[in-house]
N, C-alpha and C. Protein backbone atom coordinates (compact mmCIF):
# COMPACT_ATOMS: atom_id res chain seq x y z
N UNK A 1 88.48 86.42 108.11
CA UNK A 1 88.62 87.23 106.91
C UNK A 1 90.11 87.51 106.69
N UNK A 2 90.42 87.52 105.23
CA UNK A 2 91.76 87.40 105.14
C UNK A 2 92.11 89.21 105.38
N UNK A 3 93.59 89.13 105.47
CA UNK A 3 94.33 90.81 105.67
C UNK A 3 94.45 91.48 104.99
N UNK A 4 94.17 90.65 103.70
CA UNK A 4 94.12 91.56 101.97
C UNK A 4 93.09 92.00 102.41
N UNK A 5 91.96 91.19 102.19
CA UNK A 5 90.23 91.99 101.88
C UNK A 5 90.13 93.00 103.14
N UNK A 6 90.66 92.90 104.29
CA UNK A 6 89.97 93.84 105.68
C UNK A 6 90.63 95.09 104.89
N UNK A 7 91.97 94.87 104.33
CA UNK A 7 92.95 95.97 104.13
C UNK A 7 92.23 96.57 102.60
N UNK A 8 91.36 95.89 101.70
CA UNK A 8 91.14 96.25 100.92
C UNK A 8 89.61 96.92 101.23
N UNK A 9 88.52 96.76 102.14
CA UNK A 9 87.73 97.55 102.70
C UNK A 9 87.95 98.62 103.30
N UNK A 10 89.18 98.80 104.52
CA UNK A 10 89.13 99.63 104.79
C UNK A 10 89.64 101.14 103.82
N UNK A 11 90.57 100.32 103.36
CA UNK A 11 91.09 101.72 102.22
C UNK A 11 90.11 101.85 101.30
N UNK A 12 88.88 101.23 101.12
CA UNK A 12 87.76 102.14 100.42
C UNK A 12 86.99 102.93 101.09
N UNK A 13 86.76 102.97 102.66
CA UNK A 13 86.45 103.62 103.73
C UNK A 13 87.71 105.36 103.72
N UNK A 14 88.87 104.55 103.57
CA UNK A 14 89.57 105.80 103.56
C UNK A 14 90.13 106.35 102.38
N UNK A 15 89.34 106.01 101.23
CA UNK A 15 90.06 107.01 100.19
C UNK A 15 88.69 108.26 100.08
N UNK A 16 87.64 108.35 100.41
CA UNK A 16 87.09 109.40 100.06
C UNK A 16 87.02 110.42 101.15
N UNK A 17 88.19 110.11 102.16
CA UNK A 17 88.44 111.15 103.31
C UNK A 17 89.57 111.93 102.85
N UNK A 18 90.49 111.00 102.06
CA UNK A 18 91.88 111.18 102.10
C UNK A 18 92.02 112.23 101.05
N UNK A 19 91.90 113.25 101.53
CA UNK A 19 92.12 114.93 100.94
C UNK A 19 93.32 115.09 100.07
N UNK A 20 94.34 114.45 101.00
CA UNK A 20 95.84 114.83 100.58
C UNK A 20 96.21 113.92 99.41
N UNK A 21 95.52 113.18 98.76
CA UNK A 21 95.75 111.86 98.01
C UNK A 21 96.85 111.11 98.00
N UNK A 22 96.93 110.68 99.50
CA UNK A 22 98.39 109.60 99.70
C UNK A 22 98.05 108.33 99.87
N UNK A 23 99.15 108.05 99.01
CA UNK A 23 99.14 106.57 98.87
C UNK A 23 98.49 105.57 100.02
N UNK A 24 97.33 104.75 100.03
CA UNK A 24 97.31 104.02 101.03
C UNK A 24 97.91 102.50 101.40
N UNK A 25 98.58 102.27 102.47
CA UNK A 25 99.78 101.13 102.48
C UNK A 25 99.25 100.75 103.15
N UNK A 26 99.66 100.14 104.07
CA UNK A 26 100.00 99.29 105.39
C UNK A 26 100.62 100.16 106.43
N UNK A 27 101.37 100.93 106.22
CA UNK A 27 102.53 101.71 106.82
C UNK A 27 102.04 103.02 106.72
N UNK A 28 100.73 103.61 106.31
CA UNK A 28 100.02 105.04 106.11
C UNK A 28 100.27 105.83 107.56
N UNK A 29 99.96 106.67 108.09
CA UNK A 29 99.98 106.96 109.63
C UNK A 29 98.28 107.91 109.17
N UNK A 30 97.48 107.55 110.34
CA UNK A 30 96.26 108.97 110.01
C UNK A 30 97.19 110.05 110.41
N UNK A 31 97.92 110.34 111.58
CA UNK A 31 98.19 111.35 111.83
C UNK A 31 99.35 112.26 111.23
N UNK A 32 99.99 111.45 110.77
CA UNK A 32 101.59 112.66 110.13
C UNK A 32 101.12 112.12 108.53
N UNK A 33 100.83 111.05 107.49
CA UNK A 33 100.69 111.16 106.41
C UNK A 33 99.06 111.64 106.08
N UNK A 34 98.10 111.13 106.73
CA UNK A 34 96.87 111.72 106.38
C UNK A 34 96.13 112.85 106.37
N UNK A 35 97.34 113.48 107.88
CA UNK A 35 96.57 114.56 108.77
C UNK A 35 95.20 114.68 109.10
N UNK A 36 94.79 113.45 109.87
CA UNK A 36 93.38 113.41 110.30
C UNK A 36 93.22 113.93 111.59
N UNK A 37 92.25 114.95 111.98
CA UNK A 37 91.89 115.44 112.71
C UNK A 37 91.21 114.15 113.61
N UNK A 38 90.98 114.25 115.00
CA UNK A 38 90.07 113.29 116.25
C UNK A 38 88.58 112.83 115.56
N UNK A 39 87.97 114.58 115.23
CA UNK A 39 86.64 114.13 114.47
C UNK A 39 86.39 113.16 113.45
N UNK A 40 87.54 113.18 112.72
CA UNK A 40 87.77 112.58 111.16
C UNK A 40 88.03 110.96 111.47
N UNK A 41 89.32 110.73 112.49
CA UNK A 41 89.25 109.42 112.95
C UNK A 41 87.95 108.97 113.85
N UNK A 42 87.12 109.64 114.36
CA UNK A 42 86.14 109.28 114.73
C UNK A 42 84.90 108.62 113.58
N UNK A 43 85.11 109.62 112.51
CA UNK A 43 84.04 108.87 111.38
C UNK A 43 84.48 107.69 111.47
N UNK A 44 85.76 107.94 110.54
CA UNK A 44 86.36 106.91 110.10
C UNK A 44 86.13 105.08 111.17
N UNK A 45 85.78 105.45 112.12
CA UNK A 45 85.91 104.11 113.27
C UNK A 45 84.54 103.94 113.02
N UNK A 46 83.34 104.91 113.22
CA UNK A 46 82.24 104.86 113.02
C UNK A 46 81.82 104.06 111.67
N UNK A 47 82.56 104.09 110.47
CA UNK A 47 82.48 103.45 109.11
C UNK A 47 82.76 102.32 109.10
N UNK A 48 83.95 101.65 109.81
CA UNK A 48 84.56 100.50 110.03
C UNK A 48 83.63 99.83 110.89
N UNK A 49 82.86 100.54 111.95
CA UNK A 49 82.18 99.59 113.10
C UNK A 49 80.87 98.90 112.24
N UNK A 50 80.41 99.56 111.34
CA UNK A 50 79.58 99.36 110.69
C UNK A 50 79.64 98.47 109.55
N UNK A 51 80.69 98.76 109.14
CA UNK A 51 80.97 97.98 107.51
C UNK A 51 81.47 96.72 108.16
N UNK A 52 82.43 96.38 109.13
CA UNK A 52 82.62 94.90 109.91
C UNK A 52 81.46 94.49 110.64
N UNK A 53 80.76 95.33 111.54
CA UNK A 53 79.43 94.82 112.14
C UNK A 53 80.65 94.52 113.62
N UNK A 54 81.48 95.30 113.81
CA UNK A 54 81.93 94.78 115.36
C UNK A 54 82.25 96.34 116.19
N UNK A 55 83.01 96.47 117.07
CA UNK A 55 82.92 97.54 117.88
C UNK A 55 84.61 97.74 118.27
N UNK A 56 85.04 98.62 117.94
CA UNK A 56 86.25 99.48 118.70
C UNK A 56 86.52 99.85 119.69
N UNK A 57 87.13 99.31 120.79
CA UNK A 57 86.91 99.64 122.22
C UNK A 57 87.93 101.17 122.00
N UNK A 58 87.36 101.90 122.82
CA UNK A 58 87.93 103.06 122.48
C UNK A 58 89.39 103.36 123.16
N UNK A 59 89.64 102.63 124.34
CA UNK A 59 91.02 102.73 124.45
C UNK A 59 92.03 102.07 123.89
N UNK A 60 91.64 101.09 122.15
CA UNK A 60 92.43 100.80 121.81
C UNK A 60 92.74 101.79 120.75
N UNK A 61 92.17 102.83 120.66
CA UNK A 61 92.16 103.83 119.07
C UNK A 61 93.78 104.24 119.67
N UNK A 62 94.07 104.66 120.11
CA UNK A 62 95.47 105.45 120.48
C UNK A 62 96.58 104.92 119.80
N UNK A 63 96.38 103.32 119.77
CA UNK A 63 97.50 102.74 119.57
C UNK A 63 97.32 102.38 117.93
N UNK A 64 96.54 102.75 117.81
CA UNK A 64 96.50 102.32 116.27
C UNK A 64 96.55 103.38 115.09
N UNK A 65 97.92 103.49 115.04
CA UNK A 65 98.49 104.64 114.04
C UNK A 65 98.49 104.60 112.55
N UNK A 66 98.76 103.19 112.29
CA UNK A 66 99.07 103.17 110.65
C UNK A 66 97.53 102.70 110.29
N UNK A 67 97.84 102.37 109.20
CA UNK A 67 96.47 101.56 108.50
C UNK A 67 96.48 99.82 109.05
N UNK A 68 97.79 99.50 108.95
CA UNK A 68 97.94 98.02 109.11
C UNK A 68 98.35 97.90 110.59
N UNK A 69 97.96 98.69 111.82
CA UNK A 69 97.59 98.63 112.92
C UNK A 69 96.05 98.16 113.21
N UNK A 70 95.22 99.02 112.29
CA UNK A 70 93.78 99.04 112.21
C UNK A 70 93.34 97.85 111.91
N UNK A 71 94.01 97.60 110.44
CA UNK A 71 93.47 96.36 109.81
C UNK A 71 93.86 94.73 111.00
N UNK A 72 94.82 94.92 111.95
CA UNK A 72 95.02 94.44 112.94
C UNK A 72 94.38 93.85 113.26
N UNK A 73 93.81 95.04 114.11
CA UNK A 73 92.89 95.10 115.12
C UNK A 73 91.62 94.78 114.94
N UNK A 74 91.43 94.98 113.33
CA UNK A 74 89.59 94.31 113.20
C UNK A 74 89.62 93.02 113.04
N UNK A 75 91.23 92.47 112.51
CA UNK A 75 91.20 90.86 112.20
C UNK A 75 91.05 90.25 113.48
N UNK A 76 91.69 90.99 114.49
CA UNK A 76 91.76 90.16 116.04
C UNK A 76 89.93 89.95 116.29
N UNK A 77 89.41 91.17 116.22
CA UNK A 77 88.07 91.02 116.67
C UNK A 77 87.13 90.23 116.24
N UNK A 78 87.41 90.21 114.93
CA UNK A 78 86.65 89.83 114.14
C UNK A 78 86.86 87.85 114.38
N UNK A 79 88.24 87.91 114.59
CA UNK A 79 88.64 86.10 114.99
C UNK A 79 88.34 85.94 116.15
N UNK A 80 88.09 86.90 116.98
CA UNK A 80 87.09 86.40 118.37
C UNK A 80 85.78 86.33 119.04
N UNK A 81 84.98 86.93 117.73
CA UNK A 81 83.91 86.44 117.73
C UNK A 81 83.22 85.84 117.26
C-alpha cells in the first residue's frame, strides 16, 4: 500500500480525535501538537489495528511520535506480511 493512502487513512482515523484542529502532516507529534493523552493513543492504535487488519507490537508505540513515524510503521508491517 502506497504512503499517500496509509497517510490518507490514518488522518481520517485522526481527525475526529483531533480537538485542537491541527493541521495533520507527516511531521504532526500526538504528544506536543495533538496533546494526546496514553488512553487516546491507545484508541487511536486500536482504530488503526483494525482498519489495516494487522497488530502493533506494543513496544514499538514509544517510538512513534509523529504521524509519518506511524504511517511507517504500518507500511513495514503491512510489507511483511
Amino acid at each position: 500500500m502506497a504512503d499517500a493512502k496509509i497517510l490518507e487513512k490514518i488522518s481520517a482515523i485522526i481527525t475526529p480525535i483531533n480537538r485542537k484542529g491541527v493541521a495533520l502532516t507527516g511531521a504532526t507529534s500526538f504528544a506536543v501538537d495533538l496533546e494526546f493523552d496514553s488512553l487516546t493513543v491507545m484508541d487511536m492504535v486500536a482504530d488503526i489495528e483494525d482498519e489495516f487488519d494487522i497488530i502493533l507490537p506494543l513496544n514499538l508505540l514509544p517510538d512513534l511520535e509523529t504521524i509519518q513515524h506511524l504511517v511507517d510503521a504500518v507500511e513495514k508491517i503491512l510489507s511483511e506480511s
